[in-house]
PDB file of N, CA and C in Angstrom:
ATOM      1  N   UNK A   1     -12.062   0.580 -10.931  1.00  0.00           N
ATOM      2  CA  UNK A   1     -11.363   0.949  -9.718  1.00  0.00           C
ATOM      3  C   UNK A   1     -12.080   0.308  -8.539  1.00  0.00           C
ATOM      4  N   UNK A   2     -11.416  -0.120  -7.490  1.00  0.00           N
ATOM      5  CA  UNK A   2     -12.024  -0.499  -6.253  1.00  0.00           C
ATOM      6  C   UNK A   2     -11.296   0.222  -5.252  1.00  0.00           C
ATOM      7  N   UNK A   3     -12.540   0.775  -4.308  1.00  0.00           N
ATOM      8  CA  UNK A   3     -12.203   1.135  -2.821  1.00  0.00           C
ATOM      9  C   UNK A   3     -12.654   0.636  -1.882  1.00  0.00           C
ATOM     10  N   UNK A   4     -12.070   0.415  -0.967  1.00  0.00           N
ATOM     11  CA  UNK A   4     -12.079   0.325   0.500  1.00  0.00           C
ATOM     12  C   UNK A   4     -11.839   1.525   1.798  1.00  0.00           C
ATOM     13  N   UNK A   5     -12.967   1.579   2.324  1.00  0.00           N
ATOM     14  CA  UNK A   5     -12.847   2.021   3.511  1.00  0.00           C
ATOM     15  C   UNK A   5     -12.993   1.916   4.428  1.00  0.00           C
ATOM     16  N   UNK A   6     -12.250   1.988   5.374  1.00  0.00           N
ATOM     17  CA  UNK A   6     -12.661   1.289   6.531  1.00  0.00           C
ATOM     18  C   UNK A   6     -12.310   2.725   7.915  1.00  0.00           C
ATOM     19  N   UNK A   7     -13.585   2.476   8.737  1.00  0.00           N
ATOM     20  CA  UNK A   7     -13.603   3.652   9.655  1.00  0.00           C
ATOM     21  C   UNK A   7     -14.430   3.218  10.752  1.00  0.00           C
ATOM     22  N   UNK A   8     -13.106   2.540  12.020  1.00  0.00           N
ATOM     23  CA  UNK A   8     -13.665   2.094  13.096  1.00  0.00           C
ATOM     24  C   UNK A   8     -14.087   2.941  14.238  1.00  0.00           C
ATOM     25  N   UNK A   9     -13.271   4.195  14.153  1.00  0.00           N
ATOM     26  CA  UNK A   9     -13.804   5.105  14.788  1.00  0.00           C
ATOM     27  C   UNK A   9     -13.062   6.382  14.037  1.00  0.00           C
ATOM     28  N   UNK A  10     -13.858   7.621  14.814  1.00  0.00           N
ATOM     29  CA  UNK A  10     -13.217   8.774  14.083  1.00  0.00           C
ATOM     30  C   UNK A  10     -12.293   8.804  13.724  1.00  0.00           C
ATOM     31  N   UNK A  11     -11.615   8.477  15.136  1.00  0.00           N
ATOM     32  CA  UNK A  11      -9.861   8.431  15.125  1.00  0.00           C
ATOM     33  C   UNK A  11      -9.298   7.781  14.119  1.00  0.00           C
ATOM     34  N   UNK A  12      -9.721   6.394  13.432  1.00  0.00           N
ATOM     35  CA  UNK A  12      -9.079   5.791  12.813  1.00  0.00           C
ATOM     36  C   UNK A  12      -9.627   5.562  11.640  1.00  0.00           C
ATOM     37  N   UNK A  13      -9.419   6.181  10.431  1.00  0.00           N
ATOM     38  CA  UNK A  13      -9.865   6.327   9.177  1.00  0.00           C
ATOM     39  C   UNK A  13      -8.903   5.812   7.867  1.00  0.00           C
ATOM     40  N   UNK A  14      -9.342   5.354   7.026  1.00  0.00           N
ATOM     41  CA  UNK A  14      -8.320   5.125   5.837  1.00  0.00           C
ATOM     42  C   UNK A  14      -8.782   4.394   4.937  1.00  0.00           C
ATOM     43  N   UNK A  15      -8.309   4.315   3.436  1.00  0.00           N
ATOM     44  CA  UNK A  15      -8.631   3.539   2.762  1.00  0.00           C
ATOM     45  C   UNK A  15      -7.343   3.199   1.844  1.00  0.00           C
ATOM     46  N   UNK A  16      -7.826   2.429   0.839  1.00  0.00           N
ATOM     47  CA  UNK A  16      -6.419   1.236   0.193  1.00  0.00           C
ATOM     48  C   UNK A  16      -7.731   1.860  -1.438  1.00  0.00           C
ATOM     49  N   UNK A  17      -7.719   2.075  -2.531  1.00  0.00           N
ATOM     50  CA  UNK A  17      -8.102   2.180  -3.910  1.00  0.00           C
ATOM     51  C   UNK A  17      -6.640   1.195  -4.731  1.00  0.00           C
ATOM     52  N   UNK A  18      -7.127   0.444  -5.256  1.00  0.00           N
ATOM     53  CA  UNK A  18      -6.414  -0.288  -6.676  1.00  0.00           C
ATOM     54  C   UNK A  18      -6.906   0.585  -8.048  1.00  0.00           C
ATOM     55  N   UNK A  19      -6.010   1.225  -8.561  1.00  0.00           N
ATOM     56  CA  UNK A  19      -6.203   1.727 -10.072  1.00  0.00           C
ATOM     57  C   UNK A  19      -5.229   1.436 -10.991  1.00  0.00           C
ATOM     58  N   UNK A  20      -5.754   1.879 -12.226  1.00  0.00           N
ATOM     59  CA  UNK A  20      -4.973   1.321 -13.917  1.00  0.00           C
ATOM     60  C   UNK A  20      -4.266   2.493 -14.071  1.00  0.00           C
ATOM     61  N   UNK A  21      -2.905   2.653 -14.159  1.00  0.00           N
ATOM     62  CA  UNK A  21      -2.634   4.303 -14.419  1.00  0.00           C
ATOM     63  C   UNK A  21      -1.355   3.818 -15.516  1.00  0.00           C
ATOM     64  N   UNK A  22      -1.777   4.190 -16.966  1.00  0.00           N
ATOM     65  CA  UNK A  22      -0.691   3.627 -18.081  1.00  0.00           C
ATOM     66  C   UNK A  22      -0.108   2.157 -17.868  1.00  0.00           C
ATOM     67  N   UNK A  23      -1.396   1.683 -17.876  1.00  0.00           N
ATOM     68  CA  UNK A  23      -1.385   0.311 -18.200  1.00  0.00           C
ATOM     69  C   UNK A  23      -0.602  -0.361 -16.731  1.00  0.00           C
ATOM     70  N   UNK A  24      -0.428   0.469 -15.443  1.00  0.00           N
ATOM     71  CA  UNK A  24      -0.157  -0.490 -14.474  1.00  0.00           C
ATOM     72  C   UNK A  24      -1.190  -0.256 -13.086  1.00  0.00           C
ATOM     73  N   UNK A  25      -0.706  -1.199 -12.506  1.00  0.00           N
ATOM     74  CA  UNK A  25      -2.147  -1.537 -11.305  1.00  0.00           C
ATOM     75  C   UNK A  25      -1.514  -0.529 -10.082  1.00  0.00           C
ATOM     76  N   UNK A  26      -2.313   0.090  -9.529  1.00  0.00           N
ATOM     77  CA  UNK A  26      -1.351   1.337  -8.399  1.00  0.00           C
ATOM     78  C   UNK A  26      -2.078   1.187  -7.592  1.00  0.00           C
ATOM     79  N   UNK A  27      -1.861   0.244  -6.142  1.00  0.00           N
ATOM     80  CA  UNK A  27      -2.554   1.020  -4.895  1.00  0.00           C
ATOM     81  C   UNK A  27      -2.304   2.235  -4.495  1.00  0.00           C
ATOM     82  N   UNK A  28      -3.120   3.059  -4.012  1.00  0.00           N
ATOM     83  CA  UNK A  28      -3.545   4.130  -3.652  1.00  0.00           C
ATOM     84  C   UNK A  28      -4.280   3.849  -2.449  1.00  0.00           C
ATOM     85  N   UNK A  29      -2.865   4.663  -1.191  1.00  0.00           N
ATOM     86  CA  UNK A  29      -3.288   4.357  -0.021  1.00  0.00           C
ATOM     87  C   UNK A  29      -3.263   6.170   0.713  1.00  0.00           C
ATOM     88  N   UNK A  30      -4.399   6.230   1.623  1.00  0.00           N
ATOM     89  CA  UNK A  30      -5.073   7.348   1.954  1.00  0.00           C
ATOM     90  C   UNK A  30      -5.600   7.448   3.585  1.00  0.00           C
ATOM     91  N   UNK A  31      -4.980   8.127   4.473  1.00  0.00           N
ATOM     92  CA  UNK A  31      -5.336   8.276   5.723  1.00  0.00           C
ATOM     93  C   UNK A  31      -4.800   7.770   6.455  1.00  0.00           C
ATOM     94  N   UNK A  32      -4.884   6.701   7.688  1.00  0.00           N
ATOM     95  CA  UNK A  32      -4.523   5.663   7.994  1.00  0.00           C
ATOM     96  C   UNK A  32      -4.550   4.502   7.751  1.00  0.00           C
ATOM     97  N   UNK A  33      -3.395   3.661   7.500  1.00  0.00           N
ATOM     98  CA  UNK A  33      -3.669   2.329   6.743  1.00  0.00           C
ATOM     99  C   UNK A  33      -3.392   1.415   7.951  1.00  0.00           C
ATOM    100  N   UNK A  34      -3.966   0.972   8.667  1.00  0.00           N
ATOM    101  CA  UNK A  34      -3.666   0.475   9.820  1.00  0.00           C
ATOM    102  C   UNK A  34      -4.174  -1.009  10.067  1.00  0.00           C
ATOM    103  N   UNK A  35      -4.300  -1.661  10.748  1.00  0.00           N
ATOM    104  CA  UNK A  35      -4.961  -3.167  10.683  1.00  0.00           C
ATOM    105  C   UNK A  35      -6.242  -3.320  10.086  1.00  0.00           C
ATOM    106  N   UNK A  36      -7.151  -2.158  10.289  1.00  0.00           N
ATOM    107  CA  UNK A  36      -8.248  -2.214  10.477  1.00  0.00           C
ATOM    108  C   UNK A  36      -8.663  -2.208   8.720  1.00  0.00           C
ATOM    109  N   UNK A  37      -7.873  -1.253   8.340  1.00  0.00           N
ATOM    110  CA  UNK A  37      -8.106  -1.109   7.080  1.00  0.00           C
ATOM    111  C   UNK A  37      -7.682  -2.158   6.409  1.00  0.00           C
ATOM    112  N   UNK A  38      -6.669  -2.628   6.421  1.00  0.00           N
ATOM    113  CA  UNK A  38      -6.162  -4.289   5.564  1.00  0.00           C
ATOM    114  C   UNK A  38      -6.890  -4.894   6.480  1.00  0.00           C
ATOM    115  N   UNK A  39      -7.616  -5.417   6.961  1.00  0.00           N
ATOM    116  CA  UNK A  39      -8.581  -6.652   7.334  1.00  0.00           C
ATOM    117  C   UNK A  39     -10.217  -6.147   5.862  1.00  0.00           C
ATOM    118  N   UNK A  40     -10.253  -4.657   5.990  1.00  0.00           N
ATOM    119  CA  UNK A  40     -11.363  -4.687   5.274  1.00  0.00           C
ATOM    120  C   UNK A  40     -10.817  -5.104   3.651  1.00  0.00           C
ATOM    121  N   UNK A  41      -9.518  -4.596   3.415  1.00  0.00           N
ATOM    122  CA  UNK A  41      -9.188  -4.444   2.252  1.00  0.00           C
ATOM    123  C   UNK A  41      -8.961  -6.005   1.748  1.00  0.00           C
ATOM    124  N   UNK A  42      -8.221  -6.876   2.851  1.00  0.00           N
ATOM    125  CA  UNK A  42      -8.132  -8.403   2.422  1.00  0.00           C
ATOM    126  C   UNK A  42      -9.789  -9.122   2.753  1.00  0.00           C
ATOM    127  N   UNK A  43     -10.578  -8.533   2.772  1.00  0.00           N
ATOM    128  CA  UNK A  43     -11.621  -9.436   3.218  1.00  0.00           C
ATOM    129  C   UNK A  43     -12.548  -8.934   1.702  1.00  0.00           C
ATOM    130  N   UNK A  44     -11.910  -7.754   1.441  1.00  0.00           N
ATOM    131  CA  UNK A  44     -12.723  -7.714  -0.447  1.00  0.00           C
ATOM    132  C   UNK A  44     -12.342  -8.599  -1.101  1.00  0.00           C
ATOM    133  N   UNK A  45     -11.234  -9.357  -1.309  1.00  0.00           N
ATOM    134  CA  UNK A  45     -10.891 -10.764  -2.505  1.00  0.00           C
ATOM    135  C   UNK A  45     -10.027 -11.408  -1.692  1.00  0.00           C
ATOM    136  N   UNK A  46      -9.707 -12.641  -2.286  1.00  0.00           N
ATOM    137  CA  UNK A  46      -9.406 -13.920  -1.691  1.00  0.00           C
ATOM    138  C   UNK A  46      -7.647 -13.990  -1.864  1.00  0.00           C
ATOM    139  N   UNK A  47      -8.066 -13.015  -2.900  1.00  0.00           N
ATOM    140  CA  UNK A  47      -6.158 -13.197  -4.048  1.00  0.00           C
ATOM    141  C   UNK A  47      -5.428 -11.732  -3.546  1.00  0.00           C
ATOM    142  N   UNK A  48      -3.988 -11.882  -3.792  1.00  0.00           N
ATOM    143  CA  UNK A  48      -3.434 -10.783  -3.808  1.00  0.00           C
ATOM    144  C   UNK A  48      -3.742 -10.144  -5.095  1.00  0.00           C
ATOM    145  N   UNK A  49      -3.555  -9.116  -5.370  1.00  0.00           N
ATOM    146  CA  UNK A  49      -4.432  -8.249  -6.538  1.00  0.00           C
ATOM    147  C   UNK A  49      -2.847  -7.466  -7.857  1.00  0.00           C
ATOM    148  N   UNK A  50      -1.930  -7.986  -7.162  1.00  0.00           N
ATOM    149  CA  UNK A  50      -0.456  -7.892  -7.793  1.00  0.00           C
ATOM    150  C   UNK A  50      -0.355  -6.336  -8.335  1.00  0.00           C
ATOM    151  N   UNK A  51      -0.209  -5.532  -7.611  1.00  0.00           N
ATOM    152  CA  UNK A  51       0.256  -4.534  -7.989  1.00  0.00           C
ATOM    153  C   UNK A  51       1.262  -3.964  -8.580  1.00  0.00           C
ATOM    154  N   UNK A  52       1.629  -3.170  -9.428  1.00  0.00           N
ATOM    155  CA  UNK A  52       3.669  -3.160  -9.620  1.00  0.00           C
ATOM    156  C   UNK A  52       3.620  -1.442  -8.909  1.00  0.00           C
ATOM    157  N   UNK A  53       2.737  -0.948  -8.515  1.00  0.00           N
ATOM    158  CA  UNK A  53       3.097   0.678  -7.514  1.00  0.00           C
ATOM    159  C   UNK A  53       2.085   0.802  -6.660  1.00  0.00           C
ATOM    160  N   UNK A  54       2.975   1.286  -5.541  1.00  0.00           N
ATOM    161  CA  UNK A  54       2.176   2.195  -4.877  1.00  0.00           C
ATOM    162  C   UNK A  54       2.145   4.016  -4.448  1.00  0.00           C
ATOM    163  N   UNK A  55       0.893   4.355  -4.352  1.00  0.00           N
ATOM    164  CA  UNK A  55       1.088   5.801  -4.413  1.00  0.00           C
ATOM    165  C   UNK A  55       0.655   6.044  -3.137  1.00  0.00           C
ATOM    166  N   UNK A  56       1.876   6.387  -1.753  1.00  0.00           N
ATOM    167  CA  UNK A  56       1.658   6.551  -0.582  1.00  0.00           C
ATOM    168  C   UNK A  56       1.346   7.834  -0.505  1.00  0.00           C
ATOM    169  N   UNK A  57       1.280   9.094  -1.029  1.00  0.00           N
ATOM    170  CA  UNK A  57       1.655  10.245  -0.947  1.00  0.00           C
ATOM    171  C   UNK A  57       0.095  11.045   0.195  1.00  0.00           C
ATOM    172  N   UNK A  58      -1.079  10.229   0.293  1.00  0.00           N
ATOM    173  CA  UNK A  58      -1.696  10.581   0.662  1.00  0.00           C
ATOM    174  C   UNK A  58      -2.115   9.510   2.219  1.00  0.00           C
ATOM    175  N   UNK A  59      -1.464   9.160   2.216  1.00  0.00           N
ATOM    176  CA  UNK A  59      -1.304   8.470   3.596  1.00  0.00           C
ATOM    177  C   UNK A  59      -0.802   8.317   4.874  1.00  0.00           C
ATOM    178  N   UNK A  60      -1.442   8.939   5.498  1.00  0.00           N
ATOM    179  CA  UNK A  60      -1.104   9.940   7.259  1.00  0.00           C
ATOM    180  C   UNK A  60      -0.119   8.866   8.012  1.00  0.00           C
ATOM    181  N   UNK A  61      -0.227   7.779   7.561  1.00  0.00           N
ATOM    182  CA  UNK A  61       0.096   6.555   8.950  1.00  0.00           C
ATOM    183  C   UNK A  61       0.152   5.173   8.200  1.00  0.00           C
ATOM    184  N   UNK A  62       1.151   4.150   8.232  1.00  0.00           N
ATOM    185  CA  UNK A  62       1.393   3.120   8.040  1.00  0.00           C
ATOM    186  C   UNK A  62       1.523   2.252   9.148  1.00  0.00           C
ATOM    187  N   UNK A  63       1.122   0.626   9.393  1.00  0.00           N
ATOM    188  CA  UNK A  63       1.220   0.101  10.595  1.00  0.00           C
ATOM    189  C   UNK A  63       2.025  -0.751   9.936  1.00  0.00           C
ATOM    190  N   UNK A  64       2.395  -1.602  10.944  1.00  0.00           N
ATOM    191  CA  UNK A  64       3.270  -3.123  10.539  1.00  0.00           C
ATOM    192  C   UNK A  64       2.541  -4.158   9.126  1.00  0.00           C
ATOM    193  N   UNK A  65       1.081  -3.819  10.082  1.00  0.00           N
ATOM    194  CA  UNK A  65       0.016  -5.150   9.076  1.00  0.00           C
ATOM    195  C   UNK A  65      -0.095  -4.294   7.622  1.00  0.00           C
ATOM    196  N   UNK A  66      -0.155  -2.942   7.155  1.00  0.00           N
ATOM    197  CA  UNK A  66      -0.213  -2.310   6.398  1.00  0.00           C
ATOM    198  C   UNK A  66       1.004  -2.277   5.146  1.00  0.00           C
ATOM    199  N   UNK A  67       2.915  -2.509   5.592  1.00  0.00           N
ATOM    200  CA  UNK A  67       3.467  -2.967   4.783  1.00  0.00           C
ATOM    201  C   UNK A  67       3.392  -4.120   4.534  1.00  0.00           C
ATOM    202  N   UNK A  68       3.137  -5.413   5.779  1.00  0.00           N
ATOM    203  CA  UNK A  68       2.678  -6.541   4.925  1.00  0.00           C
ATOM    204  C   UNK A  68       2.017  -6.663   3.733  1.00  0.00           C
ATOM    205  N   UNK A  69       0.811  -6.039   4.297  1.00  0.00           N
ATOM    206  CA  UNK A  69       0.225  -6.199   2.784  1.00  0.00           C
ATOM    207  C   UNK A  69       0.523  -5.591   1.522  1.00  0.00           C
ATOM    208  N   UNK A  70       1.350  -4.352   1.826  1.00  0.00           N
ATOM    209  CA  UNK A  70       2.118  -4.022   0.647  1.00  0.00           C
ATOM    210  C   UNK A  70       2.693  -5.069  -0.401  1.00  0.00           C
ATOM    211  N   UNK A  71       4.178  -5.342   0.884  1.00  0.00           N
ATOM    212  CA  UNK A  71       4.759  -6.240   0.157  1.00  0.00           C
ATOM    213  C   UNK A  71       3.846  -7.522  -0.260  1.00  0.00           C
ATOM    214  N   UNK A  72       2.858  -8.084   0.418  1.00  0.00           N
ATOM    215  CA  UNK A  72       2.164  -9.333  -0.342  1.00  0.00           C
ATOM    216  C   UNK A  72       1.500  -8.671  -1.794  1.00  0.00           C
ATOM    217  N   UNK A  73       1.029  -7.462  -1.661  1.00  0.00           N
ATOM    218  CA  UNK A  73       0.707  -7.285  -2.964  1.00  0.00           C
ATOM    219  C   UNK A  73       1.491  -6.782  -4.256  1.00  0.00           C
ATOM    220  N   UNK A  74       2.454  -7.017  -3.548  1.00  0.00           N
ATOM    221  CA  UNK A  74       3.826  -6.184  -4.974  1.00  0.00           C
ATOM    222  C   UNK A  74       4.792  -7.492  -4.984  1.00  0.00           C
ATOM    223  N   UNK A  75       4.715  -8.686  -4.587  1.00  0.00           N
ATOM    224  CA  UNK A  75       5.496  -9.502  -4.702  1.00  0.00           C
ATOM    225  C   UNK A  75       5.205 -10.257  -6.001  1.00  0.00           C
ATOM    226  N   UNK A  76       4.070  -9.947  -6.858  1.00  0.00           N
ATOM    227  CA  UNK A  76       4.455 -10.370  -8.312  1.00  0.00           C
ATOM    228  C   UNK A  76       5.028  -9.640  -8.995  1.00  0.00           C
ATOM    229  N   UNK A  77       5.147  -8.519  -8.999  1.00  0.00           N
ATOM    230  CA  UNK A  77       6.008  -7.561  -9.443  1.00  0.00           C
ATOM    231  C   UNK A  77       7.809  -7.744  -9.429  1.00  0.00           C
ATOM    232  N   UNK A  78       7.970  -8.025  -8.158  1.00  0.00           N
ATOM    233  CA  UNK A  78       8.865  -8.640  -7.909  1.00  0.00           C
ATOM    234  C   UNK A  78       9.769  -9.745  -8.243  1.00  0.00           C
ATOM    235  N   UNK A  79       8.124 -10.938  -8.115  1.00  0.00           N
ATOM    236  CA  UNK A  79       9.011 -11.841  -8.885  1.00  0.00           C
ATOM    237  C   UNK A  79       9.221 -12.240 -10.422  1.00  0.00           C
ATOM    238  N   UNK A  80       8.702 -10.807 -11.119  1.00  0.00           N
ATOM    239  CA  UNK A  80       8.640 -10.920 -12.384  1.00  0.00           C
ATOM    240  C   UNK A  80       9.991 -10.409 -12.881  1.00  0.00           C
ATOM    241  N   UNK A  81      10.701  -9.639 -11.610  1.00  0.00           N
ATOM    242  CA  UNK A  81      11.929  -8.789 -12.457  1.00  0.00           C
ATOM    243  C   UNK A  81      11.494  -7.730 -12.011  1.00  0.00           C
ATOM    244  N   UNK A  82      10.951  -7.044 -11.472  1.00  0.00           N
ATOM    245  CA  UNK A  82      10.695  -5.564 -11.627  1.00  0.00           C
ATOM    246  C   UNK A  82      10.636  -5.081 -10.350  1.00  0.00           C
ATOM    247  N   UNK A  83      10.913  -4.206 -10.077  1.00  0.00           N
ATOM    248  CA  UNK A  83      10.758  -3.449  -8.518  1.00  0.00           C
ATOM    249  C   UNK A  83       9.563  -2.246  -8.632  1.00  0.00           C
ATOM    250  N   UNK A  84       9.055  -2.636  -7.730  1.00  0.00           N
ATOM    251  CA  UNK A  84       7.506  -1.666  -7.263  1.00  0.00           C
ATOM    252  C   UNK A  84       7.876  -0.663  -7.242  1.00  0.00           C
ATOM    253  N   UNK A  85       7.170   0.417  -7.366  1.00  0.00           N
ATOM    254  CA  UNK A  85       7.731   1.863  -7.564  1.00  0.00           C
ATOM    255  C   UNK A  85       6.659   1.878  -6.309  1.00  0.00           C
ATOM    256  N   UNK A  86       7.380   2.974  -4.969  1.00  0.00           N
ATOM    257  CA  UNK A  86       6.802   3.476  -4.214  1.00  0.00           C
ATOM    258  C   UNK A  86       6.901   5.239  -4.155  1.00  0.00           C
ATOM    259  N   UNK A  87       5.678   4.932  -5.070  1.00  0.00           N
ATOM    260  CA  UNK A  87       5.504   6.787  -4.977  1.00  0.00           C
ATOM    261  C   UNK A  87       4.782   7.574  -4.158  1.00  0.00           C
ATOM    262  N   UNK A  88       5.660   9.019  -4.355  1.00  0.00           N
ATOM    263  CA  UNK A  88       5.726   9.872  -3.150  1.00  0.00           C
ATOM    264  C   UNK A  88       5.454   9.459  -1.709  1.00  0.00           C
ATOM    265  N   UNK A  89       6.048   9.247  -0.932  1.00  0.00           N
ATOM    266  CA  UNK A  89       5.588   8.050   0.491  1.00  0.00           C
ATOM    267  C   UNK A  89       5.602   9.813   1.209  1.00  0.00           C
ATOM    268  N   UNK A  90       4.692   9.248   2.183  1.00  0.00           N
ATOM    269  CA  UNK A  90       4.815  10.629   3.430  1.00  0.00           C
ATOM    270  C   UNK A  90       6.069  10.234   4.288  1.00  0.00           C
ATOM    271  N   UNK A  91       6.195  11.162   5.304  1.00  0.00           N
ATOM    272  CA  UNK A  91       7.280  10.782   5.629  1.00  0.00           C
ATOM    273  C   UNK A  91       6.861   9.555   6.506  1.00  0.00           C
ATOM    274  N   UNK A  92       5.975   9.503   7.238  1.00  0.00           N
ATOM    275  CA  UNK A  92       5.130   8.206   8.059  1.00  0.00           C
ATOM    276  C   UNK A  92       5.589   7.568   7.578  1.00  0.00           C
ATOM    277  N   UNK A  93       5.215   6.879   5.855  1.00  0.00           N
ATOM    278  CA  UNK A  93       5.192   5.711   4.886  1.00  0.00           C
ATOM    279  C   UNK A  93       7.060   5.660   5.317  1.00  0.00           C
ATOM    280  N   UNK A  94       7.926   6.626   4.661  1.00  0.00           N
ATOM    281  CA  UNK A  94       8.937   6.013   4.604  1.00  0.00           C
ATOM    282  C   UNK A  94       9.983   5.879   5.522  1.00  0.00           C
ATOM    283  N   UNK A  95       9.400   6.465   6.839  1.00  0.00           N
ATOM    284  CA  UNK A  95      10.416   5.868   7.673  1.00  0.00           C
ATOM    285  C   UNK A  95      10.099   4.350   8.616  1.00  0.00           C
ATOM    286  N   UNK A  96       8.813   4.226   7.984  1.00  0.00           N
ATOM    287  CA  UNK A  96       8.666   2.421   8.434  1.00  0.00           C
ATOM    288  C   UNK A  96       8.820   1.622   7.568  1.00  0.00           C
ATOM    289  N   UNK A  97       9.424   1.737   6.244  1.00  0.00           N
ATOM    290  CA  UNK A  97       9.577   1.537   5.261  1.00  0.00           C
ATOM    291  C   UNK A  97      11.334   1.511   5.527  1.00  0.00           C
ATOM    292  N   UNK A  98      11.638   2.038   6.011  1.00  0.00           N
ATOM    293  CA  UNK A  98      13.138   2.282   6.068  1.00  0.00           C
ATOM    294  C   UNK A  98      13.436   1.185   7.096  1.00  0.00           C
ATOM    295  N   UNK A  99      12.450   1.651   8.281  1.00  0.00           N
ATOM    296  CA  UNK A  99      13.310   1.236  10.142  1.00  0.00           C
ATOM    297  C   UNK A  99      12.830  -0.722   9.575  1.00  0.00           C
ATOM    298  N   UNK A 100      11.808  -1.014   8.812  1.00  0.00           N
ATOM    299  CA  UNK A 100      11.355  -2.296   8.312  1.00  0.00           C
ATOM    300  C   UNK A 100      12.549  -3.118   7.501  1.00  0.00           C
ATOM    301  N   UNK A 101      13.882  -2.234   7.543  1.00  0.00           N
ATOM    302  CA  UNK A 101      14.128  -3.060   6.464  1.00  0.00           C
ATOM    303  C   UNK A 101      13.768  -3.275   4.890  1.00  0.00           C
ATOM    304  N   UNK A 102      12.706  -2.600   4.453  1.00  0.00           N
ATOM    305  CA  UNK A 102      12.363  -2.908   3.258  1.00  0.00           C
ATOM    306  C   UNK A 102      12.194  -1.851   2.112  1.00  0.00           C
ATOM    307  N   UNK A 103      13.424  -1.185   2.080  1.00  0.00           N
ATOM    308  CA  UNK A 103      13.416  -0.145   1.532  1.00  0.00           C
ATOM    309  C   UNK A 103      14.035  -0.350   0.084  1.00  0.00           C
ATOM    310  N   UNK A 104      14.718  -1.471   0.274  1.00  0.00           N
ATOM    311  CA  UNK A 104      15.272  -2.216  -0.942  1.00  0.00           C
ATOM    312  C   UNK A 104      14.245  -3.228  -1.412  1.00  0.00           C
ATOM    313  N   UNK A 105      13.225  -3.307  -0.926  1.00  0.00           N
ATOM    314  CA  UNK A 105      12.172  -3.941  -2.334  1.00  0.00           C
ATOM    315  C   UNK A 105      11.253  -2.816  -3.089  1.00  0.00           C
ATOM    316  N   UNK A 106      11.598  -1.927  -2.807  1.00  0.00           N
ATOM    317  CA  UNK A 106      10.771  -0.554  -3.356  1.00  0.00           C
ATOM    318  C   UNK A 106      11.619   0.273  -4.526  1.00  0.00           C
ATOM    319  N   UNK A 107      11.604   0.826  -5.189  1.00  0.00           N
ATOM    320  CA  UNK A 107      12.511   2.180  -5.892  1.00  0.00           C
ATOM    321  C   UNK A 107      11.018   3.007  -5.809  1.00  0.00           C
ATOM    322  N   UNK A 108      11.477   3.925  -4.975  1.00  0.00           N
ATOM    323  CA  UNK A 108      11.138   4.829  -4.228  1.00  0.00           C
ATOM    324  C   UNK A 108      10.857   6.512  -5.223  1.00  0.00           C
ATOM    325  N   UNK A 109       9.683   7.199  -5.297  1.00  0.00           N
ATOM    326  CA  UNK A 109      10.044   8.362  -6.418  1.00  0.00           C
ATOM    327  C   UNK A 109       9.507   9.338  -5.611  1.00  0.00           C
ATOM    328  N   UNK A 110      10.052   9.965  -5.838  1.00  0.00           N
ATOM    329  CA  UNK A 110       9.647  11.672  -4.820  1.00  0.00           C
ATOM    330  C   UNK A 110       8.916  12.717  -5.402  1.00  0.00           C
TER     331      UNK A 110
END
């Protein structure tokens, strides 16, 4: 498993975890996922890390730079045939997820 955390100030806390859960790769995003945190999280590897889910359910706040990197990291998933499962999203996660337009690269589980 790998984590990232990143905590520029109190106010702004969060982390991104990649895990194996029945044989698939699941980010696991937690707190605020905000620029700050994808600068730490893309500055751990060079590669996208190809996820096929994510598990928003514990994540206070999504920014713009934060579904980017979603979608950059679920776009092999994607282009394999398969749609990313975005599980349990807060409501944060899914209404920028929605107002983004990109609610149709996700199947979404509650």
């Amino acid at each position: 498993m790998r984590t990232i955390d990143a905590q520029a100030t109190p106010a702004h806390s969060g982390g991104i975890d990649l895990v194996e859960q029945d044989g698939v790769q699941v980010l696991r995003l937690r707190g605020e996922v905000d620029g700050v945190v994808v600068a730490a999280w893309q500055a751990a590897a060079a590669v996208p890390r190809a996820a096929a889910a994510v598990d928003a359910s514990a994540a206070t706040f999504l920014d713009c730079r934060g579904l980017r990197m979603l979608l950059q990291e679920t776009a092999a998933a994607r282009r394999s045939g398969r749609l990313p499962e975005l599980r349990r999203p807060s409501r944060a996660v899914s209404r920028l997820v929605e107002m983004a337009g990109a609610a149709p690269l996700f199947a979404t589980v509650r």
